[in-house]
C-alpha atoms as a PDB file:
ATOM      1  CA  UNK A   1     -64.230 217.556 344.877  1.00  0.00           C
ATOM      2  CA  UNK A   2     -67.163 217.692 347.489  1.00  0.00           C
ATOM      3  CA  UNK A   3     -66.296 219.399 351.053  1.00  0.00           C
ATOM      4  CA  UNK A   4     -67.487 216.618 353.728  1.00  0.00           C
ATOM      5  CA  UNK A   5     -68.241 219.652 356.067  1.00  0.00           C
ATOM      6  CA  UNK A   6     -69.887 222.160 353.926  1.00  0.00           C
ATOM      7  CA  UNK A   7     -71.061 219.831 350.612  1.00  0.00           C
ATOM      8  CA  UNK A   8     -69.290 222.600 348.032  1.00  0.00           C
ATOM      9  CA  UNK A   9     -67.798 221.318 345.670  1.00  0.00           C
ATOM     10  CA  UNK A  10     -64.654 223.312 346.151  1.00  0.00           C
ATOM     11  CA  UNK A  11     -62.284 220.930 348.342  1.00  0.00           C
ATOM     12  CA  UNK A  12     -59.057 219.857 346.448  1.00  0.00           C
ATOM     13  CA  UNK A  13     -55.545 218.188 347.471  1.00  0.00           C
ATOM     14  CA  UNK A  14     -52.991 219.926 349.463  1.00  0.00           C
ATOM     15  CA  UNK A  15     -50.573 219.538 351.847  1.00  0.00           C
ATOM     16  CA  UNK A  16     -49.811 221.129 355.667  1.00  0.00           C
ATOM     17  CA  UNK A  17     -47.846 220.712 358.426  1.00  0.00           C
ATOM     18  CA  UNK A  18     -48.787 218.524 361.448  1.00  0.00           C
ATOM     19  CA  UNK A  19     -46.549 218.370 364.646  1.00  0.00           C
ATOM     20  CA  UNK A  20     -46.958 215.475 366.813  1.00  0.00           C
ATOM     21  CA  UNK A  21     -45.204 215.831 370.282  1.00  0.00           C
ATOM     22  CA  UNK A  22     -44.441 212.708 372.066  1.00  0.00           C
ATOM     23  CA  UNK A  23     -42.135 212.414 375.373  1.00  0.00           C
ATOM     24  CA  UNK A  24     -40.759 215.248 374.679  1.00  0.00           C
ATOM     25  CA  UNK A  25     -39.947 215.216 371.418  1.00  0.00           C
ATOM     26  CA  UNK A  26     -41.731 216.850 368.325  1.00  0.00           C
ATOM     27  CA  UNK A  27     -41.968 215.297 364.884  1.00  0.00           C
ATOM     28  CA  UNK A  28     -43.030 217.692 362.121  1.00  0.00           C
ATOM     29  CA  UNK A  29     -44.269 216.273 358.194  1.00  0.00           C
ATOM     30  CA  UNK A  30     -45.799 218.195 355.916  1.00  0.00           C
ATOM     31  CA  UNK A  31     -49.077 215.852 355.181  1.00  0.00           C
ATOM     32  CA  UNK A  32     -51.069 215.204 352.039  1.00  0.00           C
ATOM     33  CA  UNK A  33     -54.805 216.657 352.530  1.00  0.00           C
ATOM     34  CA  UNK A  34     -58.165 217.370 351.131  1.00  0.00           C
ATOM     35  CA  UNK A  35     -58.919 221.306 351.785  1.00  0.00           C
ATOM     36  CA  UNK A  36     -61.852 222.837 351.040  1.00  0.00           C
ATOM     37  CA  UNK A  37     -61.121 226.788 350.026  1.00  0.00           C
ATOM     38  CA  UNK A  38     -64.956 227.436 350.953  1.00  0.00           C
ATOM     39  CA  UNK A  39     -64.966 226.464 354.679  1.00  0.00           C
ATOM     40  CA  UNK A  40     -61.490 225.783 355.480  1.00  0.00           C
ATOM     41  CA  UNK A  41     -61.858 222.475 356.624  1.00  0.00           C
ATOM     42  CA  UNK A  42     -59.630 219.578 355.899  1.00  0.00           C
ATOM     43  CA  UNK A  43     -59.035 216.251 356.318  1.00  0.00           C
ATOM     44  CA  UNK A  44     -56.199 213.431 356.476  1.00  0.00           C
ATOM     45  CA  UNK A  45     -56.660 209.741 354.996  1.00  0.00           C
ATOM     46  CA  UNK A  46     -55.993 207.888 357.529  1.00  0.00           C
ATOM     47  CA  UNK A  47     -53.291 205.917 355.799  1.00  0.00           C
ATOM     48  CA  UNK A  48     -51.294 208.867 355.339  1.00  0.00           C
ATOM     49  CA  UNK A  49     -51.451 209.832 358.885  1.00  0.00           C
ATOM     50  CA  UNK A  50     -50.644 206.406 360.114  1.00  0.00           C
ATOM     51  CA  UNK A  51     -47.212 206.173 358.358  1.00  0.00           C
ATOM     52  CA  UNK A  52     -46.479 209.570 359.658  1.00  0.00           C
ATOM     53  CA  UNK A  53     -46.844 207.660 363.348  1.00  0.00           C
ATOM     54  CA  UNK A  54     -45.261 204.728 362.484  1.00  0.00           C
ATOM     55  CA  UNK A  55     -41.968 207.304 361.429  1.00  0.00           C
ATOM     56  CA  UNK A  56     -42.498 208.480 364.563  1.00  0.00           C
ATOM     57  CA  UNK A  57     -42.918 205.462 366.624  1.00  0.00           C
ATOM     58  CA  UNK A  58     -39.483 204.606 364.515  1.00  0.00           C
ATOM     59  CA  UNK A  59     -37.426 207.031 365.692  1.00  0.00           C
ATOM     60  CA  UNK A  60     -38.212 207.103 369.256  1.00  0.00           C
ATOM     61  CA  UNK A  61     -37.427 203.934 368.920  1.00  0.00           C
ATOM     62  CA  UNK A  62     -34.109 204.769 367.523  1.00  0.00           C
ATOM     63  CA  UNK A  63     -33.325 207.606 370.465  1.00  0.00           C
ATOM     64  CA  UNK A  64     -33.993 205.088 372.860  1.00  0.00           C
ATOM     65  CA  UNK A  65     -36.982 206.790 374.242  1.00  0.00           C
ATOM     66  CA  UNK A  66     -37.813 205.060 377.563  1.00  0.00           C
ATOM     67  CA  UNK A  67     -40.692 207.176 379.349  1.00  0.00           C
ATOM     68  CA  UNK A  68     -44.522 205.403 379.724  1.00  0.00           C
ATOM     69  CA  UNK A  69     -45.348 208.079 376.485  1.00  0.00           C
ATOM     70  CA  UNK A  70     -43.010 206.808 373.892  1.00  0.00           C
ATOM     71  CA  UNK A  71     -43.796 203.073 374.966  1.00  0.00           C
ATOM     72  CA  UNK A  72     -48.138 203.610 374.412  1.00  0.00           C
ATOM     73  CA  UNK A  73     -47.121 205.741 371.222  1.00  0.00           C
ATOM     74  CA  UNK A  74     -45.003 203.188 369.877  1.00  0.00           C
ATOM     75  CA  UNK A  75     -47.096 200.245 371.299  1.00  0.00           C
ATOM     76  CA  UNK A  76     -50.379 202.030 369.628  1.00  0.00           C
ATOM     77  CA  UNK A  77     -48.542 203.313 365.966  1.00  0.00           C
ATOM     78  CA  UNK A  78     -48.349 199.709 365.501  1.00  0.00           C
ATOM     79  CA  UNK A  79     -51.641 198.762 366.366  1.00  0.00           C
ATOM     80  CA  UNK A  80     -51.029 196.384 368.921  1.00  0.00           C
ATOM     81  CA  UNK A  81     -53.344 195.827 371.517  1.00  0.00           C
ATOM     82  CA  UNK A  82     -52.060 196.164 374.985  1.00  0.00           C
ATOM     83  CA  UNK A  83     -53.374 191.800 376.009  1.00  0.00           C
ATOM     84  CA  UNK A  84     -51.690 190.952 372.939  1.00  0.00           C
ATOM     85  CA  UNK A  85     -47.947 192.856 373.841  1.00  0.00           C
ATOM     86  CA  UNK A  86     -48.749 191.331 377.554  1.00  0.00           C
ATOM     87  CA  UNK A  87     -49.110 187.645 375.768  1.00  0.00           C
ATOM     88  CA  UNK A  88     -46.316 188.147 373.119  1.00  0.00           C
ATOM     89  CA  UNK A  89     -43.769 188.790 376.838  1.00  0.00           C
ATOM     90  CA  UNK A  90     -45.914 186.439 378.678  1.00  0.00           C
ATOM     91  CA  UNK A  91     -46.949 189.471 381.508  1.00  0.00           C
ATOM     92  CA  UNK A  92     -50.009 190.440 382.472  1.00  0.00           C
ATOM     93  CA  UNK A  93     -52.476 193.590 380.512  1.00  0.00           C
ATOM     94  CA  UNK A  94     -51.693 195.203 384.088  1.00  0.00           C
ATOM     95  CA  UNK A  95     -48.195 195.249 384.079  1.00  0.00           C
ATOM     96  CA  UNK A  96     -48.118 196.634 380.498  1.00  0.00           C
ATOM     97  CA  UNK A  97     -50.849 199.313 381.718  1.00  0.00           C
ATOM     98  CA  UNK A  98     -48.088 200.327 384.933  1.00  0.00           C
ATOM     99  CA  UNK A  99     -45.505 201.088 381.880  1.00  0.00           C
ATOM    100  CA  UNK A 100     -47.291 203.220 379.861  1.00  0.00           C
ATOM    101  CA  UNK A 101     -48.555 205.273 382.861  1.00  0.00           C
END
């Protein structure tokens, strides 16, 4: 395969470990990757890494994570605008703005 930084063709599939730290707590995968052994430079489809947030959107969910953090994360992992969460509880983009921060 073809580096996207460097143009070598010496970039093939791999994994590594990506730590995401939200509220206070740290969620750790080991993530599917493209890795070029010329440059060093990788990168993450961005399907992989959004089921890696939505796992972690899940279980701060599940802990009952309550800070402004964990709300945006979770809010954001699902890819929900903030006007459409203030329309789906019928409050304003303001009030859901106050939460997260």
């Amino acid at each position: 395969m073809k580096c996207f930084n460097c143009a070598k063709d010496t970039a093939k599939n791999g994994t590594r470990s990506m730590t995401y730290e939200v509220a206070g707590v740290a969620f750790t995968a080991e993530l599917a990757v493209v890795e070029c052994a010329e440059c060093g430079e990788y990168s993450i489809a961005s399907d992989v890494l959004g089921r890696f947030e939505l796992q972690a959107a899940l279980a701060l969910a599940r802990l009952g994570a309550k800070s402004g953090a964990a709300f945006r994360f979770m809010r954001k992992s699902i890819g929900l605008p903030a006007q459409e969460l203030a329309e789906l509880l019928q409050l304003t983009k303001e009030t859901i703005s106050r939460w997260e921060n």
